[in-house]
N, C-alpha and C. Protein backbone atom coordinates (compact mmCIF):
# COMPACT_ATOMS: atom_id res chain seq x y z
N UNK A 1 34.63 67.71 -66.42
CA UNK A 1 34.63 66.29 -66.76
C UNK A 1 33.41 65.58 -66.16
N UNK A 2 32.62 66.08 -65.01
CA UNK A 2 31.89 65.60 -64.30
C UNK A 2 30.76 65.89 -64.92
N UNK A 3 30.28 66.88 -65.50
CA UNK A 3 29.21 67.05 -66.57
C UNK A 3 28.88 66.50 -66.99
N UNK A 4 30.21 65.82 -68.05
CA UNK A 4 30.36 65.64 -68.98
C UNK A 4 29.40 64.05 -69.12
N UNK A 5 30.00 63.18 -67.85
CA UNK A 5 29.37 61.95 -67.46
C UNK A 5 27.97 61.99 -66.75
N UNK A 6 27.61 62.45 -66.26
CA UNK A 6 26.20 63.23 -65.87
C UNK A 6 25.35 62.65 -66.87
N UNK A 7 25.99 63.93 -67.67
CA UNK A 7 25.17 64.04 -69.21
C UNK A 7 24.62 63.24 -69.59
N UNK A 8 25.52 62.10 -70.12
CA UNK A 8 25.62 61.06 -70.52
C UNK A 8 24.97 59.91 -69.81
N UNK A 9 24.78 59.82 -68.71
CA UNK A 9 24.26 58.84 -67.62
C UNK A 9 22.49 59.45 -67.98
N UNK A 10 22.24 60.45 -67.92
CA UNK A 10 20.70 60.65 -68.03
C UNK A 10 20.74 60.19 -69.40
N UNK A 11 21.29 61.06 -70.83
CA UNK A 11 20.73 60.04 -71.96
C UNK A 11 20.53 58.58 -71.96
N UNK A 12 21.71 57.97 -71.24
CA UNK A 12 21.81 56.65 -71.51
C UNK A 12 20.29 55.99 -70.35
N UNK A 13 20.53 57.06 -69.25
CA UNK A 13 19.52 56.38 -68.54
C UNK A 13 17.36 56.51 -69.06
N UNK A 14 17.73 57.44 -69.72
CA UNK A 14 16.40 58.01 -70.13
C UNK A 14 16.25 56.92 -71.64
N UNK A 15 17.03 56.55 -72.37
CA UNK A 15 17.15 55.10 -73.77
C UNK A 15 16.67 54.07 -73.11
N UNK A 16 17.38 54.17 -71.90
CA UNK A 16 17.04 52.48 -71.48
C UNK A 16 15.75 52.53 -71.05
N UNK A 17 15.68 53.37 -70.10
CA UNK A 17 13.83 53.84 -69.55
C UNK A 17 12.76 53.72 -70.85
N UNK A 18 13.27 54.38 -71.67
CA UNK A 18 12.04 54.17 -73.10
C UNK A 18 12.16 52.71 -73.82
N UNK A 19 13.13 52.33 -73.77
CA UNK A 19 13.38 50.51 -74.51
C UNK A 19 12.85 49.58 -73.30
N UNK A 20 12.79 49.88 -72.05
CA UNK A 20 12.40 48.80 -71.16
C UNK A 20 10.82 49.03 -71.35
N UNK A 21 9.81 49.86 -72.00
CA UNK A 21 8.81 49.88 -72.23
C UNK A 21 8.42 49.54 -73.09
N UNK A 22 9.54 49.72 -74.74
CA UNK A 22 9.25 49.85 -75.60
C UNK A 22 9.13 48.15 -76.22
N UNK A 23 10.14 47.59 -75.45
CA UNK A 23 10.70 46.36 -75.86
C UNK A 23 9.57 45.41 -75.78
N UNK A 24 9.00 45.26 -74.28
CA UNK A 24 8.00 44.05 -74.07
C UNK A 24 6.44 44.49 -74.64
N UNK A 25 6.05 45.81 -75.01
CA UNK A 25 5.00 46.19 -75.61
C UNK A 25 5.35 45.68 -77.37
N UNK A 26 6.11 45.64 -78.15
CA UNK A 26 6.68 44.73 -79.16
C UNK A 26 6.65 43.76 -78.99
N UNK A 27 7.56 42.82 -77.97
CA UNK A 27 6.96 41.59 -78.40
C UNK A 27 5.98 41.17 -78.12
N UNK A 28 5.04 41.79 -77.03
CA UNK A 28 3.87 41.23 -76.65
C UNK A 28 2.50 41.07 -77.79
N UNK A 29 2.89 42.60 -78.71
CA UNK A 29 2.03 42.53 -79.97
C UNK A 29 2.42 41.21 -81.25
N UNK A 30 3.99 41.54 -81.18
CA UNK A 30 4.46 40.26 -82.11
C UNK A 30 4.20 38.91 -81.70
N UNK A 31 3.86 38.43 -80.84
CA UNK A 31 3.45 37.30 -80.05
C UNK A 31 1.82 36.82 -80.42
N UNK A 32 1.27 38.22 -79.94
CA UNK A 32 -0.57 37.85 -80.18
C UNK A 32 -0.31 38.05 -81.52
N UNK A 33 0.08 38.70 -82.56
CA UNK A 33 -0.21 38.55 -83.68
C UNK A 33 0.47 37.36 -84.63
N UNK A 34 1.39 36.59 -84.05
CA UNK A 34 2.09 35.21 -84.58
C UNK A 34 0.68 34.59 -83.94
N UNK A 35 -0.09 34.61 -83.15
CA UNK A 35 -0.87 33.37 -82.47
C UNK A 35 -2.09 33.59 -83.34
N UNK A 36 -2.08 34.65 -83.54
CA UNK A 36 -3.90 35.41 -84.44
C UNK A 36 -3.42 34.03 -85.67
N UNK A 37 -2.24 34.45 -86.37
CA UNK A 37 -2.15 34.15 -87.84
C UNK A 37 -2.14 32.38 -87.45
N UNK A 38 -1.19 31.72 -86.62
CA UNK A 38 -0.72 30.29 -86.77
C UNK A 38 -1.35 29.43 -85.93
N UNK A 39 -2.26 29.58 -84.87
CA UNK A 39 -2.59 28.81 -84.21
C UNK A 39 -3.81 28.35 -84.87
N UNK A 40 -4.07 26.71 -84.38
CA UNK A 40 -5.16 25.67 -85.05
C UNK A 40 -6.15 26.07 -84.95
N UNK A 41 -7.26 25.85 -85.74
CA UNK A 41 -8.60 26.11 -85.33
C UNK A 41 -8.97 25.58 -83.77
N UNK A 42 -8.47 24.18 -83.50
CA UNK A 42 -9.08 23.94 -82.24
C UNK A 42 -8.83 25.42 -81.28
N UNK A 43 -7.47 25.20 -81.43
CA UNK A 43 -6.77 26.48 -79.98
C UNK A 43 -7.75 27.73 -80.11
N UNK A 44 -7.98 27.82 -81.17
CA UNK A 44 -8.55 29.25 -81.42
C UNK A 44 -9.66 29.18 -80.78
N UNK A 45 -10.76 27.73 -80.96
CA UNK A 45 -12.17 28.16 -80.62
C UNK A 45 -11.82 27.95 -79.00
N UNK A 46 -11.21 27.39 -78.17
CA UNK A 46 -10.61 26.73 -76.70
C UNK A 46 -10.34 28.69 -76.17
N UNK A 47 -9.76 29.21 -76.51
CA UNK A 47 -9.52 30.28 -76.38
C UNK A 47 -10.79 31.61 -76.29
N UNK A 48 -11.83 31.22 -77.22
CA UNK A 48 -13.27 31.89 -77.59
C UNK A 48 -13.64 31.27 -76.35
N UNK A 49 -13.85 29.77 -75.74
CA UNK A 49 -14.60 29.96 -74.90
C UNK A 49 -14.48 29.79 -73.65
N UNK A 50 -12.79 29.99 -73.60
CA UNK A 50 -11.95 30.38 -72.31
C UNK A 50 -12.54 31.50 -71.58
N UNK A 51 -12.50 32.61 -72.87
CA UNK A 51 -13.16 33.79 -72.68
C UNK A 51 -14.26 34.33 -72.36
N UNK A 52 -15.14 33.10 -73.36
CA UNK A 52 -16.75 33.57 -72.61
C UNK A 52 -16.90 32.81 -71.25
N UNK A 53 -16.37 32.18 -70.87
CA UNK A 53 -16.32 31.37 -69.19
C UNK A 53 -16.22 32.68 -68.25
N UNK A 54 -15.31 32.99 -68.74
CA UNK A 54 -14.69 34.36 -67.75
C UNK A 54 -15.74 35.31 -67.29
N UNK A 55 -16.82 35.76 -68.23
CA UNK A 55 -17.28 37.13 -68.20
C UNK A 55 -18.33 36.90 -67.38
């Protein structure tokens, strides 16, 4: 019987291990790519030279 739950504790624990990676790498792409498509021209160019400030 003790196996049996074992077993089961690594699948379940090894799903969750791959979805706690899998999950925020998804929305993080679904996020930048809602902002690529909908955000204003202003935000967009504010953002271009957020970036060139940086480098």
């Amino acid at each position: 019987m003790m196996d049996f739950i074992t077993d089961r504790l690594n699948n379940i624990a090894l799903i969750c291990f791959l979805l706690s990676i899998a999950v925020p790498i998804t929305i993080n792409y679904i996020n930048f790519k809602y902002h690529q498509l909908t955000d204003p021209k202003w935000k967009k160019e504010e953002d271009e030279q957020s970036k060139s400030n940086q480098q």
